[in-house]
PDB file of N, CA and C in Angstrom:
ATOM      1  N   UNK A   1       9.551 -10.635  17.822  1.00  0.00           N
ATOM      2  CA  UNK A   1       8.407  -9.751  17.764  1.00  0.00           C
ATOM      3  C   UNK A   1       7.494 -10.230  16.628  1.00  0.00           C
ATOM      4  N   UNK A   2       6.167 -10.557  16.929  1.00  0.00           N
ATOM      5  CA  UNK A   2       4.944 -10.305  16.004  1.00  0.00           C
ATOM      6  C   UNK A   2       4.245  -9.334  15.070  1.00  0.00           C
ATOM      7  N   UNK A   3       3.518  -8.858  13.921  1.00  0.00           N
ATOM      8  CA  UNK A   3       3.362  -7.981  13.555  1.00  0.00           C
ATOM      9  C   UNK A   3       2.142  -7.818  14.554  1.00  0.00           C
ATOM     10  N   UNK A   4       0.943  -8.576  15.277  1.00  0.00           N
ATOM     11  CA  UNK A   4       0.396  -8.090  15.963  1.00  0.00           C
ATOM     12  C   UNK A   4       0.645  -7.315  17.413  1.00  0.00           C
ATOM     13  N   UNK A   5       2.459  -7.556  17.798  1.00  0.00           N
ATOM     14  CA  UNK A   5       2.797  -7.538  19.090  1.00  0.00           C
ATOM     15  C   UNK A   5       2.636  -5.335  18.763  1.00  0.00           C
ATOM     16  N   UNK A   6       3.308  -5.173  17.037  1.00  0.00           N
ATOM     17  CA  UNK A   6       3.610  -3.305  16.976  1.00  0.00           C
ATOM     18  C   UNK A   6       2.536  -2.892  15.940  1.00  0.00           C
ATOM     19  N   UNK A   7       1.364  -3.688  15.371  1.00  0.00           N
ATOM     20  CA  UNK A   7       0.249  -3.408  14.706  1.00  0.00           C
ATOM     21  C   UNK A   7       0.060  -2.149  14.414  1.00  0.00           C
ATOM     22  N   UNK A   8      -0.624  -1.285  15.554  1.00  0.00           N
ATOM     23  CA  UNK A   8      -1.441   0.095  15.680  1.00  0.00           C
ATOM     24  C   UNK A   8      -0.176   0.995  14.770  1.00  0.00           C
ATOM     25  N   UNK A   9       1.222   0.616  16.042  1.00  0.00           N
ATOM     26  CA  UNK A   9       2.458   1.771  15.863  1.00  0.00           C
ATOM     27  C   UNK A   9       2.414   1.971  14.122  1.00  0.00           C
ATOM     28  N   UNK A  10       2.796   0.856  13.934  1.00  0.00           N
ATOM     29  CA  UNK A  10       3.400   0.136  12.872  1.00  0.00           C
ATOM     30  C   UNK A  10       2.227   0.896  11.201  1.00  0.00           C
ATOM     31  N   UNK A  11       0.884   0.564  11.455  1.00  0.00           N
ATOM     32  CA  UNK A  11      -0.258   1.340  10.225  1.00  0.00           C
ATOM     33  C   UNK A  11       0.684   2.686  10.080  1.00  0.00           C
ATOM     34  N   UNK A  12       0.377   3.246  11.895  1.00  0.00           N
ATOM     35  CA  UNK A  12       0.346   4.749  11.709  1.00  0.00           C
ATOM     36  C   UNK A  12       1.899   4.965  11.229  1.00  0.00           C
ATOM     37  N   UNK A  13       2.711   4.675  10.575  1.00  0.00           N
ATOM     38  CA  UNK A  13       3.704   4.766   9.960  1.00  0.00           C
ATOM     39  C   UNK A  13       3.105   4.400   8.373  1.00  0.00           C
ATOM     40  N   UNK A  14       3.068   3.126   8.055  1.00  0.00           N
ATOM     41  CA  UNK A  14       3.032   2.455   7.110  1.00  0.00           C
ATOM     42  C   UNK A  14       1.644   3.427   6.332  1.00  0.00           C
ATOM     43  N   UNK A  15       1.044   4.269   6.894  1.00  0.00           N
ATOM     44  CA  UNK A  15      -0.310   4.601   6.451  1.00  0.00           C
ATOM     45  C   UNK A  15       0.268   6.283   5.520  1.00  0.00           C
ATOM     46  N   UNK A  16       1.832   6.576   5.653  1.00  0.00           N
ATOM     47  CA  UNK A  16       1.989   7.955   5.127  1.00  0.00           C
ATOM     48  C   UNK A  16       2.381   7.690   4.028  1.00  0.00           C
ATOM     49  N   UNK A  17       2.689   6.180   3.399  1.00  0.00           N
ATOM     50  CA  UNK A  17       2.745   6.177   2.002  1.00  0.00           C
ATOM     51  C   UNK A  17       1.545   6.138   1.459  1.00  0.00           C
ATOM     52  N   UNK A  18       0.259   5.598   1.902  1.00  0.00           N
ATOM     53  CA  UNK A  18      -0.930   5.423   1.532  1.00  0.00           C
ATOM     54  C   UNK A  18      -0.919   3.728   1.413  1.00  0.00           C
ATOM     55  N   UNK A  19      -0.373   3.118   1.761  1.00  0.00           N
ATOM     56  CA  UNK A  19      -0.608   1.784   2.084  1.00  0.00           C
ATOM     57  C   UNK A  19      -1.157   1.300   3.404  1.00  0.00           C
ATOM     58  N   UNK A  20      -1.289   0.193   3.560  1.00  0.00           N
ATOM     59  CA  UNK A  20      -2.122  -0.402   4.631  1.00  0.00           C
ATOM     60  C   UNK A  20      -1.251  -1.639   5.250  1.00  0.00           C
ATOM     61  N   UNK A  21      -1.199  -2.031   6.685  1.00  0.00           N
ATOM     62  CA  UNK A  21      -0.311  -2.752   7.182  1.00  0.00           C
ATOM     63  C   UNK A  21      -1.514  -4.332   6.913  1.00  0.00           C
ATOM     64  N   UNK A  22      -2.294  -4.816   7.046  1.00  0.00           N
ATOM     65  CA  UNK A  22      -2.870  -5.967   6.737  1.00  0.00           C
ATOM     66  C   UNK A  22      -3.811  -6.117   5.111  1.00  0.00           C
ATOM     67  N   UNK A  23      -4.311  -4.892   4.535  1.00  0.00           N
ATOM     68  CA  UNK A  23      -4.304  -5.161   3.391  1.00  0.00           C
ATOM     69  C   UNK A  23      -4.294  -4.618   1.875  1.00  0.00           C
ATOM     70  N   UNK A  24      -3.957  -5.496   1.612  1.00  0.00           N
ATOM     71  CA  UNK A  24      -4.358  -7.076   0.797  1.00  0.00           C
ATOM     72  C   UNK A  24      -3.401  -8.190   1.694  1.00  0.00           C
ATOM     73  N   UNK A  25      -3.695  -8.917   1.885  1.00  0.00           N
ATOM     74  CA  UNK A  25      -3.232 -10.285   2.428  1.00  0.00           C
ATOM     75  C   UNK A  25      -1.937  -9.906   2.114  1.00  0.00           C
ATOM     76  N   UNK A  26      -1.316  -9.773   0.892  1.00  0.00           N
ATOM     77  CA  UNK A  26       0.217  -9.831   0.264  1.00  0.00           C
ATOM     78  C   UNK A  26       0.866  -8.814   1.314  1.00  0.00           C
ATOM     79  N   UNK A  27       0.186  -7.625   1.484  1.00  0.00           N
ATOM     80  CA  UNK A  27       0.690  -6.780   2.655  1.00  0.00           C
ATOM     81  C   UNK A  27       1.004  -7.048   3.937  1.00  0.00           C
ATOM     82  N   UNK A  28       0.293  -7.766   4.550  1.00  0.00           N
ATOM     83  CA  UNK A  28       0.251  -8.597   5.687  1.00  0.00           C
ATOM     84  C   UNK A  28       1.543  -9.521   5.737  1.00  0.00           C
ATOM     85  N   UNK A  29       1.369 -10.365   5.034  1.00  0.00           N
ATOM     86  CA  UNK A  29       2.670 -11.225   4.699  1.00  0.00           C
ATOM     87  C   UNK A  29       3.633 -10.355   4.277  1.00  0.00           C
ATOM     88  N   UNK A  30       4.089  -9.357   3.624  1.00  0.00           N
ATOM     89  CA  UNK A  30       5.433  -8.513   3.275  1.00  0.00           C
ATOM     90  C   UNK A  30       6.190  -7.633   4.866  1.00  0.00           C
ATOM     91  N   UNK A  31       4.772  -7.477   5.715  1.00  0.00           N
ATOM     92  CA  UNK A  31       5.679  -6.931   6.779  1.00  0.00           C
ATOM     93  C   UNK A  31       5.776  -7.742   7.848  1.00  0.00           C
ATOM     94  N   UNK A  32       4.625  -8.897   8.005  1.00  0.00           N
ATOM     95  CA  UNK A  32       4.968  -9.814   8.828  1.00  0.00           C
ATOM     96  C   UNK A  32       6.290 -10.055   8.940  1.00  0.00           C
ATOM     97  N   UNK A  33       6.997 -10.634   7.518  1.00  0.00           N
ATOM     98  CA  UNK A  33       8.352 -10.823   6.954  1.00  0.00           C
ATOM     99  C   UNK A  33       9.483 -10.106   7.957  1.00  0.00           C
ATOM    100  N   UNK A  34       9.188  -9.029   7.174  1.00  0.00           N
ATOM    101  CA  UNK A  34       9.743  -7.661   7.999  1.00  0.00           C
ATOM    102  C   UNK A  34      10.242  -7.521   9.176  1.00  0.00           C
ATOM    103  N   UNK A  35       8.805  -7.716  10.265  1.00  0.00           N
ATOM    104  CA  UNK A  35       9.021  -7.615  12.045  1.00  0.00           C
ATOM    105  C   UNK A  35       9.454  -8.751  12.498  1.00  0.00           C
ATOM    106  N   UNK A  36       9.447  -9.955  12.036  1.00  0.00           N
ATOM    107  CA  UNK A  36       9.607 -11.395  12.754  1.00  0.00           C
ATOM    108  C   UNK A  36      11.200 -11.818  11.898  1.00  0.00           C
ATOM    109  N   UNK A  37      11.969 -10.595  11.145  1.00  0.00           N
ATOM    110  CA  UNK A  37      13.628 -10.914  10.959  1.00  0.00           C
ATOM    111  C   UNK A  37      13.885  -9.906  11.171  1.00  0.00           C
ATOM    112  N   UNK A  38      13.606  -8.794  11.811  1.00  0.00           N
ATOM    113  CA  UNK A  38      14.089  -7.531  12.598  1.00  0.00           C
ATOM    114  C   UNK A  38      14.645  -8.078  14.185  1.00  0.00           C
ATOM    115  N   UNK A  39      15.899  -7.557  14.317  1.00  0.00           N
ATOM    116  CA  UNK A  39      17.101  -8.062  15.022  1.00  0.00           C
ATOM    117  C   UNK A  39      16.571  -6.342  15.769  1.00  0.00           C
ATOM    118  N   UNK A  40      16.215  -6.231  16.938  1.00  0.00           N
ATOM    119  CA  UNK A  40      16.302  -4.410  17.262  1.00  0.00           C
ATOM    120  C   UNK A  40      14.927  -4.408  18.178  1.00  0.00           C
ATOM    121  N   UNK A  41      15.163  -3.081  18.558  1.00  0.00           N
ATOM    122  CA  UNK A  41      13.916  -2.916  19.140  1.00  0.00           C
ATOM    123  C   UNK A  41      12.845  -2.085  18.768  1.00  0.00           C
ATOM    124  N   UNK A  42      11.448  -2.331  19.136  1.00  0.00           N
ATOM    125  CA  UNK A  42      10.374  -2.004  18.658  1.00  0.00           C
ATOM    126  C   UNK A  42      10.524  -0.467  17.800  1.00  0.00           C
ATOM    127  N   UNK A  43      11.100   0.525  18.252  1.00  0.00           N
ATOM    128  CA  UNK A  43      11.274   1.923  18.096  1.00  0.00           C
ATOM    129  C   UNK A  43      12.319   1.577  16.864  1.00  0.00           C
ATOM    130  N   UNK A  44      13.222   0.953  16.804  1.00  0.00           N
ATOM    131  CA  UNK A  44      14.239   0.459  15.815  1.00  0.00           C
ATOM    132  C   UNK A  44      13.559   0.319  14.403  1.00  0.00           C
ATOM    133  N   UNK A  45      12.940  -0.568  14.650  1.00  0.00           N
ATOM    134  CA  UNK A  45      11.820  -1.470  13.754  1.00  0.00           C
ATOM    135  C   UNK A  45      10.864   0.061  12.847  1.00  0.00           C
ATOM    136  N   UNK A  46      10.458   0.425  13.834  1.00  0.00           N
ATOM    137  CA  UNK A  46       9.154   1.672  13.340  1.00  0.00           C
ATOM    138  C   UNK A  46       9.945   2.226  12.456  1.00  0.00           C
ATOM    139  N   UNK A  47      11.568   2.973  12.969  1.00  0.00           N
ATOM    140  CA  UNK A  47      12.344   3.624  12.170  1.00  0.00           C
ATOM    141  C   UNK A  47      12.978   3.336  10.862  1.00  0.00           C
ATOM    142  N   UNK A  48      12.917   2.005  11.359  1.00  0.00           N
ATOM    143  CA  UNK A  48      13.552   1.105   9.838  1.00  0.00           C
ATOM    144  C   UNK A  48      12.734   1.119   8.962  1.00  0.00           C
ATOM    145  N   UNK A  49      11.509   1.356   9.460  1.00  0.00           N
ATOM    146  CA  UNK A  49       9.871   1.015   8.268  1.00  0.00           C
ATOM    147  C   UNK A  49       9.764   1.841   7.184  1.00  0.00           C
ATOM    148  N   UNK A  50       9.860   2.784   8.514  1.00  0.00           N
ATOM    149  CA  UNK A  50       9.627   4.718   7.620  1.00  0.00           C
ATOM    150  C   UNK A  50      10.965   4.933   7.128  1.00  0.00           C
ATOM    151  N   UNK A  51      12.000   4.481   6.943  1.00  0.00           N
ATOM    152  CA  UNK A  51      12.869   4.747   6.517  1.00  0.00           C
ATOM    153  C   UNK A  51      12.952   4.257   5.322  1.00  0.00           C
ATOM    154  N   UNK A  52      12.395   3.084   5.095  1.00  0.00           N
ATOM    155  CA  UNK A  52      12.657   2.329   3.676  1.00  0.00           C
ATOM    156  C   UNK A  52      11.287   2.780   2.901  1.00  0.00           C
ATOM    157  N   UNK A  53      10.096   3.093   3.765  1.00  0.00           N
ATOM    158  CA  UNK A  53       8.811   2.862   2.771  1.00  0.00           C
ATOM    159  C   UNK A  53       8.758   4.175   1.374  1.00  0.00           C
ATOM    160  N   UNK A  54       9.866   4.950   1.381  1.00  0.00           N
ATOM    161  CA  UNK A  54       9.507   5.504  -0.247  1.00  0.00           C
ATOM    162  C   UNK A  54      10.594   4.595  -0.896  1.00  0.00           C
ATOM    163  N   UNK A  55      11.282   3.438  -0.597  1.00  0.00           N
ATOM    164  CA  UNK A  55      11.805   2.171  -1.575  1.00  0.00           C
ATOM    165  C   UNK A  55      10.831   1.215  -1.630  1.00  0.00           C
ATOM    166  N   UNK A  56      10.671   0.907  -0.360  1.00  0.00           N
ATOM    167  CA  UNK A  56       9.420  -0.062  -0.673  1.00  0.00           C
ATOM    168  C   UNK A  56       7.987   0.361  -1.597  1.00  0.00           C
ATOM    169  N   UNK A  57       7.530   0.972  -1.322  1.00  0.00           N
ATOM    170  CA  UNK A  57       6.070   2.209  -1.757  1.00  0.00           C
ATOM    171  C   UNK A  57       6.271   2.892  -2.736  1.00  0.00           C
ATOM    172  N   UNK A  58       7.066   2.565  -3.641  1.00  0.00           N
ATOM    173  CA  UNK A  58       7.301   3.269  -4.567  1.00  0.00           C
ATOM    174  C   UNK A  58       5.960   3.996  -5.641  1.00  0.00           C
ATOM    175  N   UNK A  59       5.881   5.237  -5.877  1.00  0.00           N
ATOM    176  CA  UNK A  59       4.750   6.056  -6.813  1.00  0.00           C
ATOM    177  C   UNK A  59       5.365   6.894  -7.961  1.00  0.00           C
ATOM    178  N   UNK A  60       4.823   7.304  -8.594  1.00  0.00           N
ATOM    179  CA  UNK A  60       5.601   8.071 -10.220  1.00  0.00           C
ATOM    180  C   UNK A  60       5.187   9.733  -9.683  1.00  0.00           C
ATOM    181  N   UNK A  61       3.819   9.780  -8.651  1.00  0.00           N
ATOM    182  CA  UNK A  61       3.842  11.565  -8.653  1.00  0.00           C
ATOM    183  C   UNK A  61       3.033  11.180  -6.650  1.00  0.00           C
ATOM    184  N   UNK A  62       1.660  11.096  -6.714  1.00  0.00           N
ATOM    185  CA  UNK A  62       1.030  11.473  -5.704  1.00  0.00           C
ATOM    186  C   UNK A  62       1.330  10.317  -4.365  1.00  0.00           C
ATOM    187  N   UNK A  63       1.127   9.842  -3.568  1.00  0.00           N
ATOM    188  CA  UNK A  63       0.355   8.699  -3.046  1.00  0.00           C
ATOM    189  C   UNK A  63      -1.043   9.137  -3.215  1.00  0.00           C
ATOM    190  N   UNK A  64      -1.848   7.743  -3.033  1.00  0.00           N
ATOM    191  CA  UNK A  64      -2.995   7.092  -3.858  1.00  0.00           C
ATOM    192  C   UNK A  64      -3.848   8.007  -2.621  1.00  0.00           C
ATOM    193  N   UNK A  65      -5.285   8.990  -3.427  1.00  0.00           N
ATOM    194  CA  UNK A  65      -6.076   9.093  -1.940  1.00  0.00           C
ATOM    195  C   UNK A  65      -7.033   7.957  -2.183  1.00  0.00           C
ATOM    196  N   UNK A  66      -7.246   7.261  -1.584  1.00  0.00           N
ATOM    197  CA  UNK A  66      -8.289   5.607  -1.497  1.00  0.00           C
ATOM    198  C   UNK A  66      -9.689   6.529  -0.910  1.00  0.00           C
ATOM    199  N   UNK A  67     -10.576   5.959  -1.647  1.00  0.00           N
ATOM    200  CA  UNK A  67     -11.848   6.331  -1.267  1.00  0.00           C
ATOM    201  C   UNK A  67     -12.181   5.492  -0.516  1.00  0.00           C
ATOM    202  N   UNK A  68     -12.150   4.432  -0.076  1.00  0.00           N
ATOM    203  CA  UNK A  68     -11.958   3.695   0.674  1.00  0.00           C
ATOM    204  C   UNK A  68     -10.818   2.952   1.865  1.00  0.00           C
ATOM    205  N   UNK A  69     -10.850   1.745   1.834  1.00  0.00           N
ATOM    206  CA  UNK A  69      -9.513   0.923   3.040  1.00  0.00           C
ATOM    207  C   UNK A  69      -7.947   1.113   1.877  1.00  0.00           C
ATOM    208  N   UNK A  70      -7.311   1.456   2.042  1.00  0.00           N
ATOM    209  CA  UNK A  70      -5.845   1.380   1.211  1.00  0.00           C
ATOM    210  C   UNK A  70      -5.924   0.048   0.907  1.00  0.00           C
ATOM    211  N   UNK A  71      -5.537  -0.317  -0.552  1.00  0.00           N
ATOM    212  CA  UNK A  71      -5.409  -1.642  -0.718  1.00  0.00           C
ATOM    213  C   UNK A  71      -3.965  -1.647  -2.285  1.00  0.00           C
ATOM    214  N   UNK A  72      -3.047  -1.090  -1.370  1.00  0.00           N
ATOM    215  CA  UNK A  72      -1.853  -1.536  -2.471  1.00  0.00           C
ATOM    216  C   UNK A  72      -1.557  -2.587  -2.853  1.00  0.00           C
ATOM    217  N   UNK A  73      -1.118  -2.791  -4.185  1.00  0.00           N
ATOM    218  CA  UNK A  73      -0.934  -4.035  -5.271  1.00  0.00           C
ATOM    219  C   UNK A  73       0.198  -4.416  -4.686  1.00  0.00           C
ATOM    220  N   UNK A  74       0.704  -5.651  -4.774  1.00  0.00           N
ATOM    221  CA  UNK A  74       1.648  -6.481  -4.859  1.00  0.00           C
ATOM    222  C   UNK A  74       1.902  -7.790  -6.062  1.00  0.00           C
ATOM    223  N   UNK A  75       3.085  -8.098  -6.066  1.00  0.00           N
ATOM    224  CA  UNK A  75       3.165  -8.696  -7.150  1.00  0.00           C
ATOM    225  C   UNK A  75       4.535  -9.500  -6.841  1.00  0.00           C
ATOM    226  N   UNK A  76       4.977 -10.746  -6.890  1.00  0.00           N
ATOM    227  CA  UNK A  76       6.272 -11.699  -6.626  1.00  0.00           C
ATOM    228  C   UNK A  76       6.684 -11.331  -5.125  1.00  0.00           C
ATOM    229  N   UNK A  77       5.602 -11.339  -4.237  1.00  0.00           N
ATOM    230  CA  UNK A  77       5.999 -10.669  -3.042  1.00  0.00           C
ATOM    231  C   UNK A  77       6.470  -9.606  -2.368  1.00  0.00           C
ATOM    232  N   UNK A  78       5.991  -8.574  -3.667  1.00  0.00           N
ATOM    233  CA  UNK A  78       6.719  -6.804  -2.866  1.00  0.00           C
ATOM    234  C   UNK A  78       5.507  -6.143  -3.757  1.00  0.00           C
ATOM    235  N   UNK A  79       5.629  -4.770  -3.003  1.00  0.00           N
ATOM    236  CA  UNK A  79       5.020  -3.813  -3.559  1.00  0.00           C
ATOM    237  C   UNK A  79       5.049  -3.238  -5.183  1.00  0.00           C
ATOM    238  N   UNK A  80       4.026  -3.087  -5.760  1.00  0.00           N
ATOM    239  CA  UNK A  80       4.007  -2.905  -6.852  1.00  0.00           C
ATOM    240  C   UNK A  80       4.518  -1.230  -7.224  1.00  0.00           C
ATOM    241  N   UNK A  81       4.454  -0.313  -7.970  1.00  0.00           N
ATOM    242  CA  UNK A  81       4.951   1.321  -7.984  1.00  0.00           C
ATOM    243  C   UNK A  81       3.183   1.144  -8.363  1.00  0.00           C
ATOM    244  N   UNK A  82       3.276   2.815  -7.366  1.00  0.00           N
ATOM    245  CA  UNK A  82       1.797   3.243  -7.962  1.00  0.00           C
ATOM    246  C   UNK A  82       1.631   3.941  -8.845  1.00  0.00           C
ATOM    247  N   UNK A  83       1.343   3.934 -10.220  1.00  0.00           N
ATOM    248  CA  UNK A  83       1.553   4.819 -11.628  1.00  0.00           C
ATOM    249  C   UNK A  83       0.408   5.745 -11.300  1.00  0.00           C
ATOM    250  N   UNK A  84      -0.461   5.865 -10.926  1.00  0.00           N
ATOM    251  CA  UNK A  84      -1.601   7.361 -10.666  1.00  0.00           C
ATOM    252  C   UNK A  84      -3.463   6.589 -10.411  1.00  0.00           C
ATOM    253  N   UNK A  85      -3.887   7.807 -10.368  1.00  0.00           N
ATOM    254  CA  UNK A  85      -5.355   7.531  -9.891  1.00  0.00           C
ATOM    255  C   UNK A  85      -6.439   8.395 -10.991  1.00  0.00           C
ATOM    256  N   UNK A  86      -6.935   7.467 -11.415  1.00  0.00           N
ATOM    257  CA  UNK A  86      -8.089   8.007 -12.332  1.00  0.00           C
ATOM    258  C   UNK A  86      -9.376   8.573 -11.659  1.00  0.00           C
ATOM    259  N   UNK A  87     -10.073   9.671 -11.031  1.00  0.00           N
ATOM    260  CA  UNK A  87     -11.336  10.052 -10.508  1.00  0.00           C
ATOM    261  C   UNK A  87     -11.771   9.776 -11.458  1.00  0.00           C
ATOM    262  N   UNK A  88     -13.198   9.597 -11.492  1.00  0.00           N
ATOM    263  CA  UNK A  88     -14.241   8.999 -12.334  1.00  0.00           C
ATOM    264  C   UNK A  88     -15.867   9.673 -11.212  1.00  0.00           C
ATOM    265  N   UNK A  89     -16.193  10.512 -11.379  1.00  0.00           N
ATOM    266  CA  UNK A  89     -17.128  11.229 -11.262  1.00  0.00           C
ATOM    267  C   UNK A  89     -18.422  10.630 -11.213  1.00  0.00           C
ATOM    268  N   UNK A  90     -19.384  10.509 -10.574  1.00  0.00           N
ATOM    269  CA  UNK A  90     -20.592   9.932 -10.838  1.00  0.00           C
ATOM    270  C   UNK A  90     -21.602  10.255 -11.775  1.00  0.00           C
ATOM    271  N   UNK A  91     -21.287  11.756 -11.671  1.00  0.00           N
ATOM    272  CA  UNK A  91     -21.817  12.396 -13.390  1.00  0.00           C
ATOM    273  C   UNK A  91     -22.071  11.979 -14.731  1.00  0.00           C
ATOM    274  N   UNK A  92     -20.817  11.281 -14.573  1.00  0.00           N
ATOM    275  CA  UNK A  92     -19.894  10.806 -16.068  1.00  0.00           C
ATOM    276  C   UNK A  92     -20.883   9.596 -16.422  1.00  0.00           C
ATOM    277  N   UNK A  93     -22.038   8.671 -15.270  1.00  0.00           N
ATOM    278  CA  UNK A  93     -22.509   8.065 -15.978  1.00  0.00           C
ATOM    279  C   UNK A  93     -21.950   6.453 -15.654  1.00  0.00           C
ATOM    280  N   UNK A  94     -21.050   6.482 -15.459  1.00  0.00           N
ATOM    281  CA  UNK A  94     -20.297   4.732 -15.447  1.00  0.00           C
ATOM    282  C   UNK A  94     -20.559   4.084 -14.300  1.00  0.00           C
ATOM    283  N   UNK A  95     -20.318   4.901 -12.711  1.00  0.00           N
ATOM    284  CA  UNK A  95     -20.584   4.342 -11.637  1.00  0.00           C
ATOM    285  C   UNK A  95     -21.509   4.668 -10.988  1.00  0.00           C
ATOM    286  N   UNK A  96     -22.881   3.944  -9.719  1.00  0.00           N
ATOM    287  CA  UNK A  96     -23.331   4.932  -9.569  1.00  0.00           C
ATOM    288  C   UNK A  96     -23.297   5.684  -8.596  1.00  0.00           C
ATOM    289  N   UNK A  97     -21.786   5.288  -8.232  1.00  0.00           N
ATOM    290  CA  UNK A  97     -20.939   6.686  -7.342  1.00  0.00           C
ATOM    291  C   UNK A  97     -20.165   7.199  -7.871  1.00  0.00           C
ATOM    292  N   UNK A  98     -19.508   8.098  -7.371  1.00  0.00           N
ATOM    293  CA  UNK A  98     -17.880   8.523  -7.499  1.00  0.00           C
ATOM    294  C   UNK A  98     -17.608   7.353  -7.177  1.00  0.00           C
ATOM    295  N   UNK A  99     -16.231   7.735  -7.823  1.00  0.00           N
ATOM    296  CA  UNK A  99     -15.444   6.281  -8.546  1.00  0.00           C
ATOM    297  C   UNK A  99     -13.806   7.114  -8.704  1.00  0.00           C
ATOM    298  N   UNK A 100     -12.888   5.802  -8.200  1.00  0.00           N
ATOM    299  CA  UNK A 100     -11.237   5.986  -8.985  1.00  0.00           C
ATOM    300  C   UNK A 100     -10.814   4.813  -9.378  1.00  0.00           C
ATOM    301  N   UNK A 101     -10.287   4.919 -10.508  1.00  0.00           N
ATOM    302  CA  UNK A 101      -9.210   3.353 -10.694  1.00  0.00           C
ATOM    303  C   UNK A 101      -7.768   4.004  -9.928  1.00  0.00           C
ATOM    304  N   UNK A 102      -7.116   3.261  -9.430  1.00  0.00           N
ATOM    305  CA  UNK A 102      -5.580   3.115  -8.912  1.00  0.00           C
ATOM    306  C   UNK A 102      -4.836   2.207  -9.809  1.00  0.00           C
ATOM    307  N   UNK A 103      -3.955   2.372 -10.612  1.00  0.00           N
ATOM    308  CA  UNK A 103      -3.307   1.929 -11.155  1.00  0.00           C
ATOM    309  C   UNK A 103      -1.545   1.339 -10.615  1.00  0.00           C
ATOM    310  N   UNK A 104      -1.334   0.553 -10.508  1.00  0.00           N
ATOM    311  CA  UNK A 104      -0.051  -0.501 -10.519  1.00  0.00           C
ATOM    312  C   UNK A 104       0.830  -1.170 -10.964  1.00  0.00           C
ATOM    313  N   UNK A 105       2.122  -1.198 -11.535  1.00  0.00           N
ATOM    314  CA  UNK A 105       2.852  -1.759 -12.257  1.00  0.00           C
ATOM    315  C   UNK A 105       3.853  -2.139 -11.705  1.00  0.00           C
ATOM    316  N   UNK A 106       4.366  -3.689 -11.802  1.00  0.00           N
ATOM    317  CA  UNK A 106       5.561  -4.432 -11.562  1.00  0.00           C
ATOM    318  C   UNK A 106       6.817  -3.991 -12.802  1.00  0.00           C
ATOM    319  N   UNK A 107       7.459  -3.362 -12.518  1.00  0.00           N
ATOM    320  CA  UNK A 107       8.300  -2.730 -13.903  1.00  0.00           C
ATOM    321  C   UNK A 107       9.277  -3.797 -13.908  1.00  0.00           C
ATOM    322  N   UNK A 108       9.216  -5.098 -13.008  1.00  0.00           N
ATOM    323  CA  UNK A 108      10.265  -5.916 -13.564  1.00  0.00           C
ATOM    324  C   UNK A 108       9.478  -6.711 -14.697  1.00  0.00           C
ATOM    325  N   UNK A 109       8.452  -6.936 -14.337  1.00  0.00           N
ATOM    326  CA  UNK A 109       7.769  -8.240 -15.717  1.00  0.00           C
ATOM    327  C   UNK A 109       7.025  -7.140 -16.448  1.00  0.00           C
ATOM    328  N   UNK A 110       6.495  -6.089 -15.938  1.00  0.00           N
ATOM    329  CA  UNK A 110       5.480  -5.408 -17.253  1.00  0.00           C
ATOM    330  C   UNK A 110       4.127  -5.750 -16.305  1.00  0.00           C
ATOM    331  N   UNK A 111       3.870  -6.219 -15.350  1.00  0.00           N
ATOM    332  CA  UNK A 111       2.328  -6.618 -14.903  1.00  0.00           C
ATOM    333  C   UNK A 111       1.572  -5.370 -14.517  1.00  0.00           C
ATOM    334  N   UNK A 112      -0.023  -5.607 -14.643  1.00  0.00           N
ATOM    335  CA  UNK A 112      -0.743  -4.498 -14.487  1.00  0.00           C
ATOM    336  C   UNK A 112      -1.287  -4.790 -13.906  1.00  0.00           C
ATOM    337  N   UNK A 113      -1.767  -3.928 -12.455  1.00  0.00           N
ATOM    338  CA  UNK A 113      -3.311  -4.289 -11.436  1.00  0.00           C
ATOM    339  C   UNK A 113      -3.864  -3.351 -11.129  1.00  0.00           C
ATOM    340  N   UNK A 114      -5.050  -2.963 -11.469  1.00  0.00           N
ATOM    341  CA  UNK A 114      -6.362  -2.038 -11.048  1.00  0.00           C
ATOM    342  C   UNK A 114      -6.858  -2.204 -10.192  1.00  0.00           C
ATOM    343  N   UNK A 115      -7.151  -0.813  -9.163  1.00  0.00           N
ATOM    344  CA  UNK A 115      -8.175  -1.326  -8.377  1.00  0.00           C
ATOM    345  C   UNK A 115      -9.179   0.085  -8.582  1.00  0.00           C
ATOM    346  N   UNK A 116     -10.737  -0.688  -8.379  1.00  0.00           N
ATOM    347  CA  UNK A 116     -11.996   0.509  -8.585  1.00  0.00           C
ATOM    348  C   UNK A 116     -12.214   0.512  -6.899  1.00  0.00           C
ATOM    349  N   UNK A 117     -12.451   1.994  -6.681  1.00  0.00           N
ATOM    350  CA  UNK A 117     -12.801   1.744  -5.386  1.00  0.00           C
ATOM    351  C   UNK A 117     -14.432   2.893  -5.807  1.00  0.00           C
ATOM    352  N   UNK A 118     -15.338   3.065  -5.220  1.00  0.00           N
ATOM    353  CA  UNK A 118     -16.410   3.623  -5.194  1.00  0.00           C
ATOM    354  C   UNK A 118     -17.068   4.486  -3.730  1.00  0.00           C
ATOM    355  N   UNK A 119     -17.248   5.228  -3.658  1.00  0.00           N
ATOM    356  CA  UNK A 119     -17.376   6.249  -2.163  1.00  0.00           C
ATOM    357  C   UNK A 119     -19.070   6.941  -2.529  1.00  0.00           C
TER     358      UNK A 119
END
């Protein structure tokens, strides 16, 4: 099986952690991985997904609301933990939208990745 052969199935699972099945690229490649050494069938596969994604998807309180396309961090080829989401108000002056940072941490090395999204 392909990740394009269970695509659609496959988001609408992968989409209740607040992640995205193609991106960031690293995403794409982590479940490609996934469906093309899955021994089972398609329904197997879906179950196995949602079964692992609060190990895989790991967060400290919310999943992320993306003002935009979901774009979870990765880092040495897996998902990064999502440490929280900063709103940032358009008020405030900095963006000249509403604005969030998403914050990310690899707790094996210490790495940090931001993302600004703007709505």
């Amino acid at each position: 099986m392909k990740l394009d052969d269970i695509y659609i199935d496959l988001l609408k699972v992968v989409s209740k952690a607040g992640a995205d099945v193609s991106a960031p690229i690293e995403s794409e490649r982590f479940f490609s991985r996934i469906v093309e050494s899955f021994n089972g069938t398609r329904e197997e596969l879906l179950r196995h997904v949602e079964a692992n994604l609060g190990r895989w998807f790991k967060r400290v309180d919310a999943v992320p609301r993306w003002l935009q396309e979901a774009e979870w961090q990765f880092d040495e080829d897996a998902p990064m933990v999502f440490i929280g989401q900063l709103n940032v108000p358009r008020t405030a002056g900095y963006f000249h939208d509403d604005a969030a940072l998403f914050v990310f941490l690899n707790p094996k090395n210490g790495k940090i990745k931001t993302v600004i999204q703007m709505a």
